[in-house]
Protein backbone atom coordinates (compact mmCIF):
# COMPACT_ATOMS: atom_id res chain seq x y z
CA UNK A 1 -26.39 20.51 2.55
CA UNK A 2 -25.13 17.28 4.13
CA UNK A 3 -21.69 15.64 4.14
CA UNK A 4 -20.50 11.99 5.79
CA UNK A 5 -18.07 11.91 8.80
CA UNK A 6 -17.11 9.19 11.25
CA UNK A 7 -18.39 9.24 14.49
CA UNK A 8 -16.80 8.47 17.35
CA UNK A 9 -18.61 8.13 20.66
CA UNK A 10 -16.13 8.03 23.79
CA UNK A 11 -16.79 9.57 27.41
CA UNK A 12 -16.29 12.31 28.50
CA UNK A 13 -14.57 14.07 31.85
CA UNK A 14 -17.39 16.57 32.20
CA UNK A 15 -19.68 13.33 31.85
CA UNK A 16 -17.90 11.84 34.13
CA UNK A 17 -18.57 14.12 36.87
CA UNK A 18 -22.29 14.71 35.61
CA UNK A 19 -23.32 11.11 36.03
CA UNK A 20 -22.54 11.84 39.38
CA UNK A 21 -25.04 14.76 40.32
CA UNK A 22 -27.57 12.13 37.97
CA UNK A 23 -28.06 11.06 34.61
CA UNK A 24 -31.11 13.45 34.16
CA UNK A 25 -29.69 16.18 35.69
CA UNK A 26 -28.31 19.47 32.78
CA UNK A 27 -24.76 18.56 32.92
CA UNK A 28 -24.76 14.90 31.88
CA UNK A 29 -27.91 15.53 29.15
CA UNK A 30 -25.91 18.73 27.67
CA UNK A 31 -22.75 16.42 27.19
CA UNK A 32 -24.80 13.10 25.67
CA UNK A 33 -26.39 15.70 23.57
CA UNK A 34 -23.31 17.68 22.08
CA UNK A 35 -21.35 16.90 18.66
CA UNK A 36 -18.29 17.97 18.58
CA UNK A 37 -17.04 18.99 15.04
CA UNK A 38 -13.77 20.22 13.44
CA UNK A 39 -14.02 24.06 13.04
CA UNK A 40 -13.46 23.52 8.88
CA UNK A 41 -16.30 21.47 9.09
CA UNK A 42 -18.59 23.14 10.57
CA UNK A 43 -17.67 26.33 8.69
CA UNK A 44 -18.01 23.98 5.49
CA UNK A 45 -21.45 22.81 6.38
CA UNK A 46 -22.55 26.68 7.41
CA UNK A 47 -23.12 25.70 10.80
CA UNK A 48 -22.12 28.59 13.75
CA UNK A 49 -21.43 26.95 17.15
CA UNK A 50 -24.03 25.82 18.42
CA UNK A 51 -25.90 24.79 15.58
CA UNK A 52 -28.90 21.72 15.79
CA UNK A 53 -27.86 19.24 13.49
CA UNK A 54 -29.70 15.57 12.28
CA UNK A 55 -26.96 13.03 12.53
CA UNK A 56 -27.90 9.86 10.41
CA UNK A 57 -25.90 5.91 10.59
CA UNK A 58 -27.28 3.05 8.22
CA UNK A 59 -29.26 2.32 11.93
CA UNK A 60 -30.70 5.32 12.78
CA UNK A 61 -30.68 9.08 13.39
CA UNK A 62 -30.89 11.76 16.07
CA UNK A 63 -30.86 15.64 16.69
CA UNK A 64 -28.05 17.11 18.17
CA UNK A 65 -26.42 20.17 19.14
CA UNK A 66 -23.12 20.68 16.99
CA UNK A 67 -20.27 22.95 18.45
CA UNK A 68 -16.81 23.31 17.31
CA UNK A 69 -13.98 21.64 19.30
CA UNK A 70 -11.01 23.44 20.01
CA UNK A 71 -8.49 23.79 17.38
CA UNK A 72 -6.50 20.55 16.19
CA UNK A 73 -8.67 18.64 18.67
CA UNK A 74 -10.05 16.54 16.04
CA UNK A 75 -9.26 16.23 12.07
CA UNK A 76 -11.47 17.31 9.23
CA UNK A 77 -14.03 14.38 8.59
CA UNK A 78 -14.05 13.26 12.55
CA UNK A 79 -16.62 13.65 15.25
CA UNK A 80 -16.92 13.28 18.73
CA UNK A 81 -19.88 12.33 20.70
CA UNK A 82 -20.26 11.26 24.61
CA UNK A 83 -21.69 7.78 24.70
CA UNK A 84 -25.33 8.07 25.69
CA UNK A 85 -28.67 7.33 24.55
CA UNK A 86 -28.49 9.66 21.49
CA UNK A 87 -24.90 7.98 20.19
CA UNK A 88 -26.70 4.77 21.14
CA UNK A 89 -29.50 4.91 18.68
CA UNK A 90 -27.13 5.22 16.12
CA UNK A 91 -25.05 1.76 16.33
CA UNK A 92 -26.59 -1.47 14.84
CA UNK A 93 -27.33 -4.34 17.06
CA UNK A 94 -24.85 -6.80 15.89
CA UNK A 95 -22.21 -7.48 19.03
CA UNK A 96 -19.45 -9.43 16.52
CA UNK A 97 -20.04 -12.46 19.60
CA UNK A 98 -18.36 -9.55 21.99
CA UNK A 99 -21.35 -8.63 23.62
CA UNK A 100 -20.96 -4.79 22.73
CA UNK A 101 -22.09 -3.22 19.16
CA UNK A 102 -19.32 -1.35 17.36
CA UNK A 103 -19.38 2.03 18.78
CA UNK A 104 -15.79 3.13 16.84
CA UNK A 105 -15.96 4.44 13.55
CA UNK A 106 -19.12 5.01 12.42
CA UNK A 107 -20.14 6.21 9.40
CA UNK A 108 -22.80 9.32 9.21
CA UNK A 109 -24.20 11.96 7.47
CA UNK A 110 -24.80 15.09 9.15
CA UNK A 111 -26.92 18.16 8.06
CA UNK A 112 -28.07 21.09 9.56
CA UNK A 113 -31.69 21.44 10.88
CA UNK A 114 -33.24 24.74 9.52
CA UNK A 115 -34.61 26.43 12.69
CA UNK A 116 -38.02 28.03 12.04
């Protein structure tokens, strides 16, 4: 079962202080690899925290780990994601003449990943 959301990719405190031990170091990988998801949602999709999810934009898709954020953190249909390579591969190219891609508001589709 799938189901479309907006993303939207923002930093992080706990990324914040992981860039600074390194960018490839657990802290700032486990943060760029996180989706945060309203508790309804993630009950509606069958997901337990964490669950390993395919996120997919019209631009491309990735393989997450979804958790629940706390409650009333974000509303039913939202997601959260640190900005990092994985959010990154899901924004299109076009910069709008601003030099940045849109990186607010995008739509996906998210479904779990059946573990084997």
């Amino acid at each position: 079962m799938s189901d479309t959301f907006i993303l939207v990719p923002g930093r992080t405190s706990k990324q914040g202080t992981g860039i600074s031990e390194g960018k490839f170091k657990e802290n700032y990988q486990e943060q760029i690899h996180t989706l945060q998801m309203c508790p309804e949602d993630m009950q509606r999709l069958g997901l337990e925290t964490p669950a390993r999810v395919r996120v997919t934009s019209e631009w491309g898709q990735i393989e997450v780990n979804a958790v629940a954020a706390k409650a009333d953190e974000l509303p039913p249909g939202l997601l959260f994601m640190a900005y990092g390579d994985p959010s990154s591969r899901l924004m299109g190219g076009d910069t709008h003449g601003s030099g940045m891609p849109t990186s607010k508001g995008l739509d996906v589709t998210v479904e779990p990943i059946e573990e084997p």
